[in-house]
Protein backbone atom coordinates (compact mmCIF):
# COMPACT_ATOMS: atom_id res chain seq x y z
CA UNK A 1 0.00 0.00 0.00
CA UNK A 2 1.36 3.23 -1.32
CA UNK A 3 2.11 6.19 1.77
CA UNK A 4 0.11 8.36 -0.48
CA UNK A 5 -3.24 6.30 1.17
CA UNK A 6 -2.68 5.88 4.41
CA UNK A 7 -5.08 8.27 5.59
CA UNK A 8 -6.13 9.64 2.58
CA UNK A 9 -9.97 9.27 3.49
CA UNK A 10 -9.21 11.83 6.31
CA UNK A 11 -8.37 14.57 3.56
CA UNK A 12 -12.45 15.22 3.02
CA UNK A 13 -12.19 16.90 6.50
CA UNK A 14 -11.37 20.39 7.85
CA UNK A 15 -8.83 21.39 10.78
CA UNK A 16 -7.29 24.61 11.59
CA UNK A 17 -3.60 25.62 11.32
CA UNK A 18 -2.61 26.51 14.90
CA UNK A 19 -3.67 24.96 18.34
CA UNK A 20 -3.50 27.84 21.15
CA UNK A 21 -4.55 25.43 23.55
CA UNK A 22 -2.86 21.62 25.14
CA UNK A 23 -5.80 18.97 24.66
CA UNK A 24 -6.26 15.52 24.11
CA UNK A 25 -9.38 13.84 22.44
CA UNK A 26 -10.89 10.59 20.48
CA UNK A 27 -12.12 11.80 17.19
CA UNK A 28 -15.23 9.91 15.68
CA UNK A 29 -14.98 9.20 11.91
CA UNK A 30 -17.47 8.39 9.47
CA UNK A 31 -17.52 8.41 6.00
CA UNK A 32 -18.23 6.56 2.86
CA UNK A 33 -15.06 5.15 2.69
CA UNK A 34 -14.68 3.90 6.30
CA UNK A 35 -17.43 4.19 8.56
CA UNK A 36 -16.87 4.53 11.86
CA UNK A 37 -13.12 5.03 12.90
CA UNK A 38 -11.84 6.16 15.76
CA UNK A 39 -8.67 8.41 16.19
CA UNK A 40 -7.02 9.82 19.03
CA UNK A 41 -5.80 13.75 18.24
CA UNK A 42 -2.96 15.39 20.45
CA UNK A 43 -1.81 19.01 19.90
CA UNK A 44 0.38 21.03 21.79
CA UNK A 45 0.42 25.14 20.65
CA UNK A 46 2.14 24.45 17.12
CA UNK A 47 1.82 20.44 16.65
CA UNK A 48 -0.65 17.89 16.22
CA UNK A 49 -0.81 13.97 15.87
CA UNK A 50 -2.93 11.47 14.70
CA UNK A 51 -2.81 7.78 15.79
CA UNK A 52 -5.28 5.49 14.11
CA UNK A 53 -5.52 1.47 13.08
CA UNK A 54 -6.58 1.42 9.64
CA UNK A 55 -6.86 -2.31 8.30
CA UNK A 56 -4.85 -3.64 10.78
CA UNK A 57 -2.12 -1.40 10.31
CA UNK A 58 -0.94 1.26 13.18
CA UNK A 59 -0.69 4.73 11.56
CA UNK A 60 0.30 8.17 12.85
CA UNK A 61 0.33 11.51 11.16
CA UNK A 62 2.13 14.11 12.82
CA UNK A 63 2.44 18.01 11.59
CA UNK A 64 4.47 21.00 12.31
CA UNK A 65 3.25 24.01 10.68
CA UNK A 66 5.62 26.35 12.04
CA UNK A 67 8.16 24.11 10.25
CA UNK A 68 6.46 23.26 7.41
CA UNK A 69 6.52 19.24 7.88
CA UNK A 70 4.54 16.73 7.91
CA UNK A 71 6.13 13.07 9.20
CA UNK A 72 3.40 10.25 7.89
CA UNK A 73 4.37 7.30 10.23
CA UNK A 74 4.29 3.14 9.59
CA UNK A 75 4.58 2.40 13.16
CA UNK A 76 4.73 -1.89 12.63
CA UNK A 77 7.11 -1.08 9.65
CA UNK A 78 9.00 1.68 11.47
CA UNK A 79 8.78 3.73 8.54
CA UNK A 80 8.87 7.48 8.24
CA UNK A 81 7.81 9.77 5.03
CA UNK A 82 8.49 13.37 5.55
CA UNK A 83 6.74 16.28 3.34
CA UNK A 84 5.71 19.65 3.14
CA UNK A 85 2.38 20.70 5.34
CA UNK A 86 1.46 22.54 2.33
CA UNK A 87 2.35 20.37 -0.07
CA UNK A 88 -0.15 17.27 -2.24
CA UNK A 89 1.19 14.01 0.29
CA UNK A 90 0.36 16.37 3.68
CA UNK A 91 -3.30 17.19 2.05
CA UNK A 92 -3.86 13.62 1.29
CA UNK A 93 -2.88 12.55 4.94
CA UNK A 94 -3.77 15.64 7.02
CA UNK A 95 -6.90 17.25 6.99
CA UNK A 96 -5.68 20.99 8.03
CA UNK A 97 -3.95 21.11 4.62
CA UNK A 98 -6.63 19.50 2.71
CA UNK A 99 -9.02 21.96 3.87
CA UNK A 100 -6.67 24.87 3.04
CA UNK A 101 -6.27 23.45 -0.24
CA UNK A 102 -9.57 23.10 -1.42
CA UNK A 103 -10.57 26.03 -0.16
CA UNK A 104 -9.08 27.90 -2.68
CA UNK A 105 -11.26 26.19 -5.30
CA UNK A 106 -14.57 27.59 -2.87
CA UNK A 107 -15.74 30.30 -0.85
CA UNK A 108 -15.53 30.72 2.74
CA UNK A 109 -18.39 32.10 4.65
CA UNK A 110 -19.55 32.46 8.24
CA UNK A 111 -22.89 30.82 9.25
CA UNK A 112 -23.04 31.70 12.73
CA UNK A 113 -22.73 30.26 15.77
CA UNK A 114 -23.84 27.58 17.74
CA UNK A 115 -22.74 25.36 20.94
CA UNK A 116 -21.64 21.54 19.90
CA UNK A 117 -20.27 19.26 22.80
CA UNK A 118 -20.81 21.87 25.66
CA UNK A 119 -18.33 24.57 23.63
CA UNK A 120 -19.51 27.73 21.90
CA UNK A 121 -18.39 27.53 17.96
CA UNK A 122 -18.32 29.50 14.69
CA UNK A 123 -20.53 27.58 12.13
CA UNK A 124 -18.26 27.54 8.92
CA UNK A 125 -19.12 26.54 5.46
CA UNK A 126 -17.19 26.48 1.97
CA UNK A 127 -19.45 26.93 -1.52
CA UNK A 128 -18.41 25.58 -4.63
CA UNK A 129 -21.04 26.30 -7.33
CA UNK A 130 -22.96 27.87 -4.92
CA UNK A 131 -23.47 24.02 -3.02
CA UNK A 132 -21.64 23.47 0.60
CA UNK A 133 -19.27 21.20 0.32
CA UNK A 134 -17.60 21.62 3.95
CA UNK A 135 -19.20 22.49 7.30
CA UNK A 136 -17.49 23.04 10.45
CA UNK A 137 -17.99 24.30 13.82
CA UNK A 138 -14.85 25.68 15.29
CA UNK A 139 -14.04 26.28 18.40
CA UNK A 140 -11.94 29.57 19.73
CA UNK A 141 -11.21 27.99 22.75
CA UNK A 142 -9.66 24.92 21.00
CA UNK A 143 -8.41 26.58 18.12
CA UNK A 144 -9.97 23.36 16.78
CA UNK A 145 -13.09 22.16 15.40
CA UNK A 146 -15.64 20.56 17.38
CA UNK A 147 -17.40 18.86 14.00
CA UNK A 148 -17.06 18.86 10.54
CA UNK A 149 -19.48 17.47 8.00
CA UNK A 150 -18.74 17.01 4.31
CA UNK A 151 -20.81 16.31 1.01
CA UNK A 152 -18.98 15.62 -1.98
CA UNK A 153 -22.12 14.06 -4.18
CA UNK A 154 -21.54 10.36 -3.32
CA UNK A 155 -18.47 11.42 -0.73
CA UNK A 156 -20.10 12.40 2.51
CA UNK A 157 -19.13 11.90 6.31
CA UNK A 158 -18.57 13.94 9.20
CA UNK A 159 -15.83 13.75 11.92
CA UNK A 160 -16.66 14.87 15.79
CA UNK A 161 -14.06 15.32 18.86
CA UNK A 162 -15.42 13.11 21.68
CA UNK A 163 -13.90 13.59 25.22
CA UNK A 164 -11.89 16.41 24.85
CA UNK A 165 -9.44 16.67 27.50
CA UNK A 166 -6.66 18.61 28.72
CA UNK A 167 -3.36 17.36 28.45
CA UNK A 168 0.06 17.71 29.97
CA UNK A 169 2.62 17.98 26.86
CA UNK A 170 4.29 14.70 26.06
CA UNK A 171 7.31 16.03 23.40
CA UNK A 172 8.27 12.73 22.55
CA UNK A 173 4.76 12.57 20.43
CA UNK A 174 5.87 14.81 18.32
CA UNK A 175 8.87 12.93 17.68
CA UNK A 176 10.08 10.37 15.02
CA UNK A 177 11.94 7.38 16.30
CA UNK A 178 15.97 7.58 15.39
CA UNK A 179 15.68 3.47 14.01
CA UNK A 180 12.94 4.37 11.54
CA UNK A 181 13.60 4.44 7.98
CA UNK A 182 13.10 7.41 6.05
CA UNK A 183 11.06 6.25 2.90
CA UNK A 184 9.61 8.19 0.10
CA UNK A 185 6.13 7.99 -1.26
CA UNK A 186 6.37 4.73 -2.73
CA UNK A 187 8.16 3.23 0.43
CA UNK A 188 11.77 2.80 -1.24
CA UNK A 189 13.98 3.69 0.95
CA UNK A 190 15.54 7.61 0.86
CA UNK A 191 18.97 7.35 -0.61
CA UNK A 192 20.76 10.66 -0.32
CA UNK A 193 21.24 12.65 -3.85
CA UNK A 194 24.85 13.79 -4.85
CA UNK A 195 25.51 17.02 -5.85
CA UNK A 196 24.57 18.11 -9.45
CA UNK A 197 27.39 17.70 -11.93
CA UNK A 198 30.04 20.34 -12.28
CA UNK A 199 30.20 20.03 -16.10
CA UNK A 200 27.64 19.10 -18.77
CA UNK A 201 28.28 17.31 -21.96
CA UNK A 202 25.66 18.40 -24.34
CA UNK A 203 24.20 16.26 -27.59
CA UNK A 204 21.90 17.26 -29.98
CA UNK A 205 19.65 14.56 -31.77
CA UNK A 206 16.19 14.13 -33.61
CA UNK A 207 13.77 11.86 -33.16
CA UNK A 208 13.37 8.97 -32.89
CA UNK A 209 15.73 8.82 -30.25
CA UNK A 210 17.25 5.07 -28.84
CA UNK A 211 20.16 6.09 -26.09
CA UNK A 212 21.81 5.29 -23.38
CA UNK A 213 22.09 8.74 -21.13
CA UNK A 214 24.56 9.21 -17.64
CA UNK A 215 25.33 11.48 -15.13
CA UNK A 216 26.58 14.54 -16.54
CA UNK A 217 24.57 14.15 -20.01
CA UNK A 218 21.89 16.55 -20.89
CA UNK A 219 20.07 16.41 -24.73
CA UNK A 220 18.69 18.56 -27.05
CA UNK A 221 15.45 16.50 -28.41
CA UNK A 222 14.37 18.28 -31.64
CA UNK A 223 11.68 17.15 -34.04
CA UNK A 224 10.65 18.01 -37.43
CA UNK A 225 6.83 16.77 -37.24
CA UNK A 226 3.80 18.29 -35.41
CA UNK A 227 2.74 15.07 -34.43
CA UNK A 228 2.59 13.33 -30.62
CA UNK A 229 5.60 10.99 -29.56
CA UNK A 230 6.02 9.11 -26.57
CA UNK A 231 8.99 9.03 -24.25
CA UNK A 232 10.34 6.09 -22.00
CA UNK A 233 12.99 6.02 -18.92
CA UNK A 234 14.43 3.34 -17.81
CA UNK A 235 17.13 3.18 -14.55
CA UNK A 236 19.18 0.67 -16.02
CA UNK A 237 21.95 1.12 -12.67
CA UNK A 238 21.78 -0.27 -9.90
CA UNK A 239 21.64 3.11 -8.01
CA UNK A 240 18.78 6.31 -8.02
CA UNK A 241 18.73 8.16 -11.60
CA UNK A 242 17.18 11.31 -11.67
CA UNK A 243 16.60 13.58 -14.44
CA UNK A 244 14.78 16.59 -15.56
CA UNK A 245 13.03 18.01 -18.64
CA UNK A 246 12.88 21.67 -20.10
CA UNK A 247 10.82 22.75 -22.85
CA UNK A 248 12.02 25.73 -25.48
CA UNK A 249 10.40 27.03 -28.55
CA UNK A 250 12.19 28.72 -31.61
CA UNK A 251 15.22 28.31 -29.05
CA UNK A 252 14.17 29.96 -25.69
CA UNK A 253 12.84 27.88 -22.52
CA UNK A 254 9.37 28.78 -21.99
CA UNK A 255 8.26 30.05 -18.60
CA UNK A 256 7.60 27.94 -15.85
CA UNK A 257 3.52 29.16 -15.61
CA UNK A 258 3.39 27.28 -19.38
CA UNK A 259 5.64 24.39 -18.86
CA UNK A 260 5.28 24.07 -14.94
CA UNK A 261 7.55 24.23 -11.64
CA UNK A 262 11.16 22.79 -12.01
CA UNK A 263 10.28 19.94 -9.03
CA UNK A 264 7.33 18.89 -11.35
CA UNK A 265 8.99 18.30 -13.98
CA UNK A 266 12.25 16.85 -12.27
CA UNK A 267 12.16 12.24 -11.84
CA UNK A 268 13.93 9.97 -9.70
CA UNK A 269 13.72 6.69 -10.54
CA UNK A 270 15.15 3.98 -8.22
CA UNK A 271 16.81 0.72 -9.88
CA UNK A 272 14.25 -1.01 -12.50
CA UNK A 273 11.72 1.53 -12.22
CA UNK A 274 10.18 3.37 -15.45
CA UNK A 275 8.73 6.40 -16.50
CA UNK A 276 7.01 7.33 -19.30
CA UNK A 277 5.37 10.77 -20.95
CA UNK A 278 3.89 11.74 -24.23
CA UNK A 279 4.58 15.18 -26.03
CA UNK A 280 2.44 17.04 -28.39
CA UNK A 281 5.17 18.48 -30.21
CA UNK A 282 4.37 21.88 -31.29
CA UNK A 283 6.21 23.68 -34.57
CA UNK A 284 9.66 24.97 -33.45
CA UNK A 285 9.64 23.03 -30.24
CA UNK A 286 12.29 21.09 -28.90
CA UNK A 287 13.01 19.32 -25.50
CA UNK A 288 16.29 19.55 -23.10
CA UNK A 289 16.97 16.50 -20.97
CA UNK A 290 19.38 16.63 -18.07
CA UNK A 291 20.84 13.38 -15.88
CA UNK A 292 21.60 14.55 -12.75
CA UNK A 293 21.89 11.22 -11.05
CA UNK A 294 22.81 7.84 -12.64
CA UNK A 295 22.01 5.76 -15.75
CA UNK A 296 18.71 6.20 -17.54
CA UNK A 297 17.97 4.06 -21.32
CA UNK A 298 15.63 7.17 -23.17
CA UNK A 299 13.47 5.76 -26.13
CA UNK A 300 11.35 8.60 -27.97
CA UNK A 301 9.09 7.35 -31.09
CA UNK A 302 6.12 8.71 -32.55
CA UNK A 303 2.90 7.34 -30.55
């Protein structure tokens, strides 16, 4: 089972950012997906964890705003996955940053409020196409919410904090074991990167392409045709091989808001794994490939 879904069922749900106060509660989960989970939530004034058993397998999901990092925890496996709080694997697996993310799809308005549980809340709600798709009551006195209800068409649930507590501050909770393994999102193991390379050697070939590519190599794909064509990767090493792709037109690289962030379009690839894309070459288009890391086989045909 990919990281990526350990608790992404959670994500429907909506948490704050910050937790002014030190509390300890079960949370009560039901949704399409898995009805009727239990949690138990732990926050301090900047962290919060999650410890859940989800098929048999003991989970925790702890975040660090103030640090931006989220640890995403195999307890039985004593595996680790670190990532961003704001990035795609922390809204999948925390649901503070899959509220924040999906709120900028919607709009945010204030309902009221109302008392849930014995504490006084701000009813919450975020439109999309003028539907609710998120409810919450939120508690000042938590810095939490009490409840949350969702309704994504055939998606719906609602989570509710049940015996809400206060706690004395146990730091270690917030802490990763030093004998876990740091894994990525696929569970491979993290094996540290090298530098980049201090020189480049540069070819220049047309399509189609059949090549064997190493550290240090970086090629200029050009094609004649306006036609699609299919690229493969292959690790053929026995280490990591990572490599990135630029796109240029008539000769200059266009921006990243057309061709997309430099992480998205940058792949590691451990031993034996693939990757494969598909270009709709444009007139006057041509692709840069760079090998940062290893060996990498690089087929590209027309599709």
């Amino acid at each position: 089972m990919k990281t990526r879904k350990l608790l992404g069922f959670i994500a429907l749900f909506i948490l704050p950012l910050m937790c002014l106060g030190q509390w300890q509660a079960d949370m009560h989960m039901s949704t399409s997906v898995a009805p009727g989970d239990q949690y138990k939530v732990y926050s301090d004034l900047v962290q919060y964890r999650y410890e859940f058993n989800q098929d048999g397998m003991n989970g925790v999901v702890i975040t660090n705003p103030s640090t931006n990092v989220t640890a995403i925890i195999l307890v039985d496996e004593k595996k680790v996955h670190y990532t961003k709080t704001d990035g795609m694997m922390s809204s999948m697996n925390d649901p503070v940053q899959a509220y924040n993310s999906t709120k900028i799809y919607g709009e945010e308005k204030i309902l009221g409020e109302e008392n849930i549980s014995g504490y006084d809340c701000i009813k919450k709600a975020i439109y999309y196409d003028e539907k609710i798709i998120y409810t919450q009551w939120f508690s000042e006195e938590l810095n939490f919410p009490v409840k949350m209800v969702q309704n994504l068409g055939e998606e719906s649930g609602f989570v509710q904090l049940e015996n809400i507590e206060n706690w004395t501050v146990d730091p270690s909770l917030f802490e990763v074991p030093d004998d876990y393994i740091e894994v990525d999102e696929n569970q491979n193991p993290v094996i540290p990167e090298p530098p980049p390379p201090d020189k480049w050697e540069r070819l220049d070939v047309s399509i189609p392409v059949d090549m064997q590519l190493s550290r240090g190599t970086e090629v200029m794909v050009n094609a004649d045709e306006i036609l699609y064509y299919k690229a493969f990767y292959n690790n053929t090493g026995d280490s990591p091989a990572k490599f990135s792709y630029h796109s240029f037109k008539n000769g200059e690289e266009l921006t990243f808001d057309i061709q997309g962030p430099l992480d998205y379009r940058t792949i590691r690839l451990y031993k034996g794994e693939k990757h494969q894309m598909t270009f709709n070459w444009q007139e006057g288009q041509s692709i840069l490939i760079k090998v940062y890391e290893g060996d990498i086989s690089l087929q590209i045909h027309k599709e």
